[in-house]
Protein backbone atom coordinates (compact mmCIF):
# COMPACT_ATOMS: atom_id res chain seq x y z
CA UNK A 1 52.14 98.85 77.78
CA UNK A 2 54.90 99.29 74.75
CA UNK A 3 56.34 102.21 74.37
CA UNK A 4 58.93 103.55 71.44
CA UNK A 5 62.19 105.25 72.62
CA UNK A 6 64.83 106.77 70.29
CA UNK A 7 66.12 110.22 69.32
CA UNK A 8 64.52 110.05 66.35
CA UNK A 9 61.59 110.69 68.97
CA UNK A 10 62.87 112.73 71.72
CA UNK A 11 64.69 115.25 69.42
CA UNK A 12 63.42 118.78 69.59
CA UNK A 13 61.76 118.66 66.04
CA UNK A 14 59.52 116.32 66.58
CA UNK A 15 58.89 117.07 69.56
CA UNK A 16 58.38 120.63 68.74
CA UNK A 17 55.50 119.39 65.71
CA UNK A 18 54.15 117.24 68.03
CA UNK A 19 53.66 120.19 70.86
CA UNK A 20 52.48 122.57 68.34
CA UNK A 21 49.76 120.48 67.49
CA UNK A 22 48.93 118.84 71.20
CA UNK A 23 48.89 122.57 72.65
CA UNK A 24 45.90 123.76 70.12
CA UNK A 25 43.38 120.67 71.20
CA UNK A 26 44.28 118.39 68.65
CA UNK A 27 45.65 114.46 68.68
CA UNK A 28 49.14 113.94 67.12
CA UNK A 29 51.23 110.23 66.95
CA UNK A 30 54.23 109.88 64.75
CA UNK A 31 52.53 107.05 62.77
CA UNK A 32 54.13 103.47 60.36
CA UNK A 33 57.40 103.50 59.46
CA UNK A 34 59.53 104.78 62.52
CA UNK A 35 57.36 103.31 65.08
CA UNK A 36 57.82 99.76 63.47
CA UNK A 37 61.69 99.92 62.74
CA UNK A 38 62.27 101.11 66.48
CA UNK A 39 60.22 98.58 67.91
CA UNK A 40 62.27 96.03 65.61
CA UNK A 41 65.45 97.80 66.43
CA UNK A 42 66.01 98.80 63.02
CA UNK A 43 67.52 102.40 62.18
CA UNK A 44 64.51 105.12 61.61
CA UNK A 45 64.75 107.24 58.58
CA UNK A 46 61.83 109.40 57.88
CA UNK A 47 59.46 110.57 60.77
CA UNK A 48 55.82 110.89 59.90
CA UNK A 49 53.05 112.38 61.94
CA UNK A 50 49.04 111.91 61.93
CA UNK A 51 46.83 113.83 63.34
CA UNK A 52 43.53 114.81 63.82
CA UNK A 53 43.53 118.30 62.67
CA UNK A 54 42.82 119.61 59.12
CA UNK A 55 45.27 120.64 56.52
CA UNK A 56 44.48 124.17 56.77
CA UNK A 57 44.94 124.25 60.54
CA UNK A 58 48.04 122.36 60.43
CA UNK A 59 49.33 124.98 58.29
CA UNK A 60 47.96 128.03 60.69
CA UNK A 61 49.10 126.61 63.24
CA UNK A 62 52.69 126.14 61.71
CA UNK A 63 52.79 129.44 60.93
CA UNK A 64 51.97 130.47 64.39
CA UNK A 65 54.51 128.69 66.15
CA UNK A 66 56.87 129.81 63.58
CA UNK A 67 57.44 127.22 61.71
CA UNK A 68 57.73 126.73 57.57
CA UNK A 69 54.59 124.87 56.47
CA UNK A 70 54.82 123.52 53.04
CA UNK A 71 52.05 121.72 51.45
CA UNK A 72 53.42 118.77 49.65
CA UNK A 73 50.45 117.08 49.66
CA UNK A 74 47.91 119.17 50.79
CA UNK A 75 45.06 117.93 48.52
CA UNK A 76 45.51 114.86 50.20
CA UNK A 77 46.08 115.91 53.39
CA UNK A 78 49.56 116.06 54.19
CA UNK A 79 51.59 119.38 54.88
CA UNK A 80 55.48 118.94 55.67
CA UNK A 81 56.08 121.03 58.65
CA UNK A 82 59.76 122.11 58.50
CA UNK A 83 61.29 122.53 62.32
CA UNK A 84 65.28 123.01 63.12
CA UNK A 85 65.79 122.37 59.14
CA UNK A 86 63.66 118.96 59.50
CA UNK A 87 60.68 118.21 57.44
CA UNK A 88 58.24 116.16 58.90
CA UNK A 89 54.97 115.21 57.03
CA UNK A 90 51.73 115.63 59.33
CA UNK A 91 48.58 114.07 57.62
CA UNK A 92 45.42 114.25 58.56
CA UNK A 93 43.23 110.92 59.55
CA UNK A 94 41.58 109.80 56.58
CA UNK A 95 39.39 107.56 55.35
CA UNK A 96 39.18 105.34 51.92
CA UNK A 97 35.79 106.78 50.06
CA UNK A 98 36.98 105.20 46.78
CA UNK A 99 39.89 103.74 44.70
CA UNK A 100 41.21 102.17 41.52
CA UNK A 101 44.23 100.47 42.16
CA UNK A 102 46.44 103.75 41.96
CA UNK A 103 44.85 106.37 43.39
CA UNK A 104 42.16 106.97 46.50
CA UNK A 105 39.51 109.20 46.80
CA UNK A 106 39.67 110.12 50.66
CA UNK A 107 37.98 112.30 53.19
CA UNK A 108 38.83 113.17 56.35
CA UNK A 109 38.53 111.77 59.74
CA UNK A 110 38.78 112.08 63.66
CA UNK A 111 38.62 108.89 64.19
CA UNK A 112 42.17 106.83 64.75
CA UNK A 113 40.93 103.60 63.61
CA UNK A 114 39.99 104.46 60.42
CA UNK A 115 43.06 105.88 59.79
CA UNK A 116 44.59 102.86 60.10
CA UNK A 117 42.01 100.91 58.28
CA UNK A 118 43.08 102.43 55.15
CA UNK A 119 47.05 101.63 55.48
CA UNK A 120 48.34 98.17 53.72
CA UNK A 121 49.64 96.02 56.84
CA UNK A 122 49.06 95.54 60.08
CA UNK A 123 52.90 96.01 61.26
CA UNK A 124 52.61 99.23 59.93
CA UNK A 125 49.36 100.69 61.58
CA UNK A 126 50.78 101.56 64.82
CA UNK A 127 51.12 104.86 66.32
CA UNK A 128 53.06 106.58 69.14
CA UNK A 129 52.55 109.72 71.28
CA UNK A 130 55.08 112.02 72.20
CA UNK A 131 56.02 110.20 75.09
CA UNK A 132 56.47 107.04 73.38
CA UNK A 133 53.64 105.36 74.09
CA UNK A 134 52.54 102.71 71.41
CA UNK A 135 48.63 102.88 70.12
CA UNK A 136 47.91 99.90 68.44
CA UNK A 137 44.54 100.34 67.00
CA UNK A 138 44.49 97.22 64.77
CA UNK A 139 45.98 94.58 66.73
CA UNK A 140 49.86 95.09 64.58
CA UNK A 141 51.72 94.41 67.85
CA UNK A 142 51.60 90.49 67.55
CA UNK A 143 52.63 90.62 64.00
CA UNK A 144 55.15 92.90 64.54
CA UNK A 145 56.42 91.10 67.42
CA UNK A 146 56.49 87.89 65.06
CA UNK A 147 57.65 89.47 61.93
CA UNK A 148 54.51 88.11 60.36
CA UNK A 149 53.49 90.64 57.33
CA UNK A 150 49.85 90.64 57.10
CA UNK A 151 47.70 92.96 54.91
CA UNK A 152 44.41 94.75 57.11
CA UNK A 153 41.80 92.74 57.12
CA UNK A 154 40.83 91.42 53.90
CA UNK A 155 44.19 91.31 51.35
CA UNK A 156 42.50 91.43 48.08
CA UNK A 157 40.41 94.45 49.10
CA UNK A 158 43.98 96.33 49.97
CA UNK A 159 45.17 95.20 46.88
CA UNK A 160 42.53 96.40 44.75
CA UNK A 161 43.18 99.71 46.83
CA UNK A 162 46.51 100.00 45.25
CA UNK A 163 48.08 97.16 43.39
CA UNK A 164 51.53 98.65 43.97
CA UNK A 165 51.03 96.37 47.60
CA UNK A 166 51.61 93.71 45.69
CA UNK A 167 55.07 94.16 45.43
CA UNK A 168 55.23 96.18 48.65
CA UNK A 169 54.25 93.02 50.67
CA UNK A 170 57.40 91.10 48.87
CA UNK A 171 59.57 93.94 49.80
CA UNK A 172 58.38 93.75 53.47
CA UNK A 173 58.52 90.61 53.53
CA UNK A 174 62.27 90.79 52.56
CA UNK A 175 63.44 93.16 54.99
CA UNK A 176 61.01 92.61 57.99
CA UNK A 177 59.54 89.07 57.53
CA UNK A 178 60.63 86.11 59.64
CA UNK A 179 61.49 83.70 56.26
CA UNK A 180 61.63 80.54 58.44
CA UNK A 181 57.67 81.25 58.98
CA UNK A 182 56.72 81.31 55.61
CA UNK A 183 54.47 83.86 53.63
CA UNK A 184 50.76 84.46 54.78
CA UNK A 185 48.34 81.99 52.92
CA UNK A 186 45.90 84.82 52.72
CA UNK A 187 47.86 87.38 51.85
CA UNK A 188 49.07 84.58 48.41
CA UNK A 189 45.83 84.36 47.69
CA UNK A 190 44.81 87.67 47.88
CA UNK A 191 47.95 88.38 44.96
CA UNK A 192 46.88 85.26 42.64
CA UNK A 193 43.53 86.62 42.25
CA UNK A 194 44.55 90.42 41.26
CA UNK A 195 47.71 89.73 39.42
CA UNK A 196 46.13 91.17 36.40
CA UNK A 197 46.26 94.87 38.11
CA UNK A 198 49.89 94.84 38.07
CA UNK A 199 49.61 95.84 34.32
CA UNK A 200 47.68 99.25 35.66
CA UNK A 201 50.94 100.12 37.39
CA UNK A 202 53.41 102.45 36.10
CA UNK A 203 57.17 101.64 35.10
CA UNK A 204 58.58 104.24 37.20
CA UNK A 205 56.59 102.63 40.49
CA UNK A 206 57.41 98.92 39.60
CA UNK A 207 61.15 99.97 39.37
CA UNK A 208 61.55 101.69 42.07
CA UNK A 209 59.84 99.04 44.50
CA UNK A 210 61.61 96.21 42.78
CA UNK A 211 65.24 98.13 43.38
CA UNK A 212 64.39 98.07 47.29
CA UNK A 213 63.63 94.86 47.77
CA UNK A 214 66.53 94.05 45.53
CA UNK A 215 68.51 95.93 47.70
CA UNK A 216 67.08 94.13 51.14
CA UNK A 217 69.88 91.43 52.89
CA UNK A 218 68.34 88.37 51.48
CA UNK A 219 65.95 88.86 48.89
CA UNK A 220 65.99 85.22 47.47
CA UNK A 221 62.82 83.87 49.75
CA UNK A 222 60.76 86.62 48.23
CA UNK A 223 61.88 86.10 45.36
CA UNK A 224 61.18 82.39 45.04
CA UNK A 225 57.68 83.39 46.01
CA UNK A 226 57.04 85.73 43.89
CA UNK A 227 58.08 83.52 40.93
CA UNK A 228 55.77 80.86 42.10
CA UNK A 229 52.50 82.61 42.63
CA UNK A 230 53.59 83.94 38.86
CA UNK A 231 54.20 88.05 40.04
CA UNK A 232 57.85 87.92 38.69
CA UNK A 233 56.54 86.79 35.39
CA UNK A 234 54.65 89.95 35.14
CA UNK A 235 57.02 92.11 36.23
CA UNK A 236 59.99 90.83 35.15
CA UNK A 237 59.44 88.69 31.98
CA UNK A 238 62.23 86.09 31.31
CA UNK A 239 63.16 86.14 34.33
CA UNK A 240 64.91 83.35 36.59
CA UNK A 241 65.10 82.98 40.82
CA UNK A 242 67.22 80.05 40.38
CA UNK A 243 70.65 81.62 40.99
CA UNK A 244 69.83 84.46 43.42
CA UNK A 245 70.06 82.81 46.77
CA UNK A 246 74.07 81.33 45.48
CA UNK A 247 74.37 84.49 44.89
CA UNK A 248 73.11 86.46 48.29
CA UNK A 249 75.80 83.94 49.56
CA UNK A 250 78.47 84.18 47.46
CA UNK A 251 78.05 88.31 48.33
CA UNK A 252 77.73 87.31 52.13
CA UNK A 253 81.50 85.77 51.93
CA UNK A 254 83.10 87.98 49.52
CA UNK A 255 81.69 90.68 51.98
CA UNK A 256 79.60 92.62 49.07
CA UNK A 257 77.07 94.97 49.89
CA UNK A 258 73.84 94.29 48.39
CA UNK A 259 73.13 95.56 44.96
CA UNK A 260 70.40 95.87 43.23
CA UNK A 261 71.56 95.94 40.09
CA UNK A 262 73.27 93.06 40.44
CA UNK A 263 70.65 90.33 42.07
CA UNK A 264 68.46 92.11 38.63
CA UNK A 265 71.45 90.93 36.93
CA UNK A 266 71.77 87.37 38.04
CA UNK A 267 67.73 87.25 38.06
CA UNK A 268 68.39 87.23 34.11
CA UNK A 269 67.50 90.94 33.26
CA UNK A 270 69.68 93.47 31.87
CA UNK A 271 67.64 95.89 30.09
CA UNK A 272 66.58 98.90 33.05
CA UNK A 273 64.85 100.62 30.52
CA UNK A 274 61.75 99.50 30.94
CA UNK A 275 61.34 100.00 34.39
CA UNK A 276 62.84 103.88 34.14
CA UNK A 277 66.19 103.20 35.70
CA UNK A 278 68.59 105.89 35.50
CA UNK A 279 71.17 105.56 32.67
CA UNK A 280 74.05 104.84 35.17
CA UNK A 281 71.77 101.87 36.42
CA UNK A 282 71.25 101.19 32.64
CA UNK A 283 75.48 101.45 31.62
CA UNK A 284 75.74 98.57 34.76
CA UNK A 285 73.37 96.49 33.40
CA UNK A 286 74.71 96.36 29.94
CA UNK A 287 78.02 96.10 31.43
CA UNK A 288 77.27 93.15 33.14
CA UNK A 289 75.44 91.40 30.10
CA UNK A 290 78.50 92.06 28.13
CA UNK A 291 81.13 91.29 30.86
CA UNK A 292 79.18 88.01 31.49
CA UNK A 293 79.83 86.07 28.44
CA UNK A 294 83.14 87.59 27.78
CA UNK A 295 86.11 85.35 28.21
CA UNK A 296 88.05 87.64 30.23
CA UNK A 297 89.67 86.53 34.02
CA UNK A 298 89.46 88.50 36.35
CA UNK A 299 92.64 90.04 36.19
CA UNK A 300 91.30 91.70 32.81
CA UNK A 301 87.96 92.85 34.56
CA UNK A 302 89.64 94.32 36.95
CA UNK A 303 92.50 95.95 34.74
CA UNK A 304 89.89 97.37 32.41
CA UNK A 305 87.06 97.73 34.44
CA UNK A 306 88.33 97.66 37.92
CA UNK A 307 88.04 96.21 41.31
CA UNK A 308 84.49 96.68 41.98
CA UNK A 309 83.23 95.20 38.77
CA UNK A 310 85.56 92.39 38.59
CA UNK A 311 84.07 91.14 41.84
CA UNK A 312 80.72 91.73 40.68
CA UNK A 313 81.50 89.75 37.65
CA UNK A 314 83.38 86.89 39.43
CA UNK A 315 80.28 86.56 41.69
CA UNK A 316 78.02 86.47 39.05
CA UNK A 317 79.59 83.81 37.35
CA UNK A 318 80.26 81.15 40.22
CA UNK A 319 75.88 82.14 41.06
CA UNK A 320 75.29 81.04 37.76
CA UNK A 321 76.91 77.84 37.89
CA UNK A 322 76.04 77.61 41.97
CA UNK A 323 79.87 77.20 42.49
CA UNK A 324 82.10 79.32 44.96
CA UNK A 325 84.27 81.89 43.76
CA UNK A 326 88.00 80.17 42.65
CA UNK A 327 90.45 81.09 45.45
CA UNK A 328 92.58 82.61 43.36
CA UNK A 329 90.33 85.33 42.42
CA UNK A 330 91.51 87.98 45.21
CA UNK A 331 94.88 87.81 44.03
CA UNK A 332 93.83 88.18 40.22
CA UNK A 333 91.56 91.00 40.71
CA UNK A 334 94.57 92.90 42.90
CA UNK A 335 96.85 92.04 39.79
CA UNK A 336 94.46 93.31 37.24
CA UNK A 337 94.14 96.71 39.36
CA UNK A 338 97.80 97.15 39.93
CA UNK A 339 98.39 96.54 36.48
CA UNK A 340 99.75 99.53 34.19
CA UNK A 341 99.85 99.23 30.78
CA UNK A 342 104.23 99.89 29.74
CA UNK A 343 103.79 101.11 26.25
CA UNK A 344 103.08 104.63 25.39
CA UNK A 345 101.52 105.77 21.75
CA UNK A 346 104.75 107.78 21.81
CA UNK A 347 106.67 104.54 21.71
CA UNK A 348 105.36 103.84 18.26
CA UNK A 349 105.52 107.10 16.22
CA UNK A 350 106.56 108.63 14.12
CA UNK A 351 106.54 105.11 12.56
CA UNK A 352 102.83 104.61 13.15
CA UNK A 353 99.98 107.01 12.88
CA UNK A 354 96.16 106.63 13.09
CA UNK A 355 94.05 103.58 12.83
CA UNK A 356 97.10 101.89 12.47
CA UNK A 357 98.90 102.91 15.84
CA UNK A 358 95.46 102.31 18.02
CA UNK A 359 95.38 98.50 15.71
CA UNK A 360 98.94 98.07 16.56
CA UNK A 361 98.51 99.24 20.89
CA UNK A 362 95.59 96.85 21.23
CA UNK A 363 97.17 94.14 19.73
CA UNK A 364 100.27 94.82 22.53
CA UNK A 365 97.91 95.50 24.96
CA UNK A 366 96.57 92.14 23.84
CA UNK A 367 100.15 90.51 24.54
CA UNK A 368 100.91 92.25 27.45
CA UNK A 369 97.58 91.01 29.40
CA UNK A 370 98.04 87.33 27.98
CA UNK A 371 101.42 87.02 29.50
CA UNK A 372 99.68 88.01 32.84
CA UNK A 373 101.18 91.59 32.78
CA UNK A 374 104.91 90.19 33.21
CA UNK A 375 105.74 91.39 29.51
CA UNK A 376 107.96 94.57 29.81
CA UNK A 377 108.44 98.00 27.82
CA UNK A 378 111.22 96.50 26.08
CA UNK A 379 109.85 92.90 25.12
CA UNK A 380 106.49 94.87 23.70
CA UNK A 381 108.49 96.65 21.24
CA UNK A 382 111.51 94.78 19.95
């Protein structure tokens, strides 16, 4: 017997949607997501509930019990039950009637298993009462328990479902695989044969999916896969997985959280536009193309740029050339930072005005950074 603990669980929310929904006759297991991270000790984020009864009588019996319904979803099922200021989305069982690779067609079900028949892998087809006690319909407990990803039954048939999966099984396989096992031979050949449907998916989707499993600890395996069963062709044209893993290490000692942006950045790609990113995601990218190639230490990057960047540039480079950061880089980057330009526009008028006193600060500026900031005031100007 397994059995989920956590107080993602016990809290009075849940437990209070789960009650409300036990009490009038019907079934109800918080369902994917939070059941697999607790098992796997990882923290739970969003709590999502299946159940039995239809969307209409979820929302009754919300109302009943005093509780905001709100139907997010209700067309396909789902109602977000708001308790103690805490959404939680209850959907009903459902069933795949048809699909085209974005969208499903669905009816509704009492029965469990087919519920879990229509979700994309078996790790994330497991369900848990109130009480904690796991219901593993599938057989997702073994996988789980190896941290082997593995689509339901027959991959290519999930895949056609939603192609989307494609890029979700890369992402799992990221942040919940066990690399040192190697990726599922059916699962690879279930994403060579539909590779084509990636084309039917929208920028905003591929973006967003590729930014969180981007953002996982070590993205590089995936990666490397997905470049050699040709998926980060098609997503990602141009681009490269041959510096990512120097650089997942370089970040692990410098101590730099994972970015997306930048593993996108080192991957070869530096245009967000056409995956929708957002134009601060956008300004990063196009600071990092132009950052780069520029001949600028780090003491510069960090001066004009700061700290933050300069290390993200510094990193970059030594990925690129699959070297280690130079020692001295720490002590550069805190020079750069501390660094204060002396001369004021003041310090030039009335002599200068205009284009000419901005031509004639930069080109001080200029001085003052090549002599490593140790220039004064008074050498700038006399």
């Amino acid at each position: 017997m397994t059995e989920v603990t956590g107080d993602w669980l016990t809290c009075d929310s849940t437990q209070e949607v789960l009650a409300m929904l036990e009490a009038a006759g019907h079934v109800a297991y918080v369902v994917g997501g939070c059941v697999r991270n607790a098992l796997m000790g990882v923290p739970v984020a969003d709590v999502d509930i299946a159940t039995d009864a239809r969307p209409e009588r979820v929302v009754a019996l919300a109302e009943a019990a005093g509780l905001k319904p709100v139907p997010t979803g209700i067309d396909h099922g789902t109602v977000t039950v708001v308790a103690e200021g805490i959404g939680h989305e209850v959907t009903t069982f459902r069933a795949d009637v048809e699909t085209d690779g974005r969208r499903a067609v669905v009816r509704y079900s009492d029965d469990i298993a087919e519920d879990a028949m229509r979700r994309d892998f078996t790790m994330n087809a497991l369900y848990a009462d109130a009480r904690g006690l796991v219901l593993d319909p599938l057989g997702g407990l073994p996988d789980l328990e190896a941290r082997r990803v593995r689509f339901i039954r027959d991959a290519g048939e999930r895949i056609r479902e939603d192609y989307l999966r494609i890029l979700r099984f890369f992402r799992f396989s990221a942040w919940y695989g066990d690399p040192e096992m190697g990726v599922d031979p059916e699962a690879l050949a279930g994403i060579a044969a539909n590779l084509d449907g990636l084309a039917s998916l929208s920028a905003e989707r591929v973006g967003q999916e590729l930014a969180r499993l981007l953002s996982a600890p070590d993205p590089a395996p995936s990666i490397a896969v997905m470049e050699q069963v040709g998926v980060l062709a098609r997503v990602l044209p141009g681009a490269s997985a041959r510096s990512l893993a120097p650089l997942v290490a370089i970040e692990e000692a410098l101590g730099l959280a994972p970015d997306p942006m930048r593993r996108l950045a080192v991957l070869g790609v530096f245009d967000g536009r056409a995956l929708r990113f957002s134009k601060a995601r956008q300004r990063q990218l196009e600071a990092y193309q132009s950052l780069i190639s520029h001949l600028a230490g780090p003491a510069e990057t960090a001066y004009r740029h700061g700290a933050a960047m300069a290390w993200d540039i510094a990193a970059l480079r030594a990925a690129s050339l699959e070297q280690p950061v130079p020692p001295d880089t720490a002590d550069e980057i805190a020079k750069g930072t501390a660094a204060v330009f002396p001369v004021r526009p003041r310090d030039l008028m009335p002599g200068l005005q205009g284009a000419a006193l901005g031509d004639a600060l930069r080109a001080l500026e200029a001085r003052w950074i090549a002599s490593g900031f140790t220039l004064s005031r008074a050498d700038l100007l006399a």
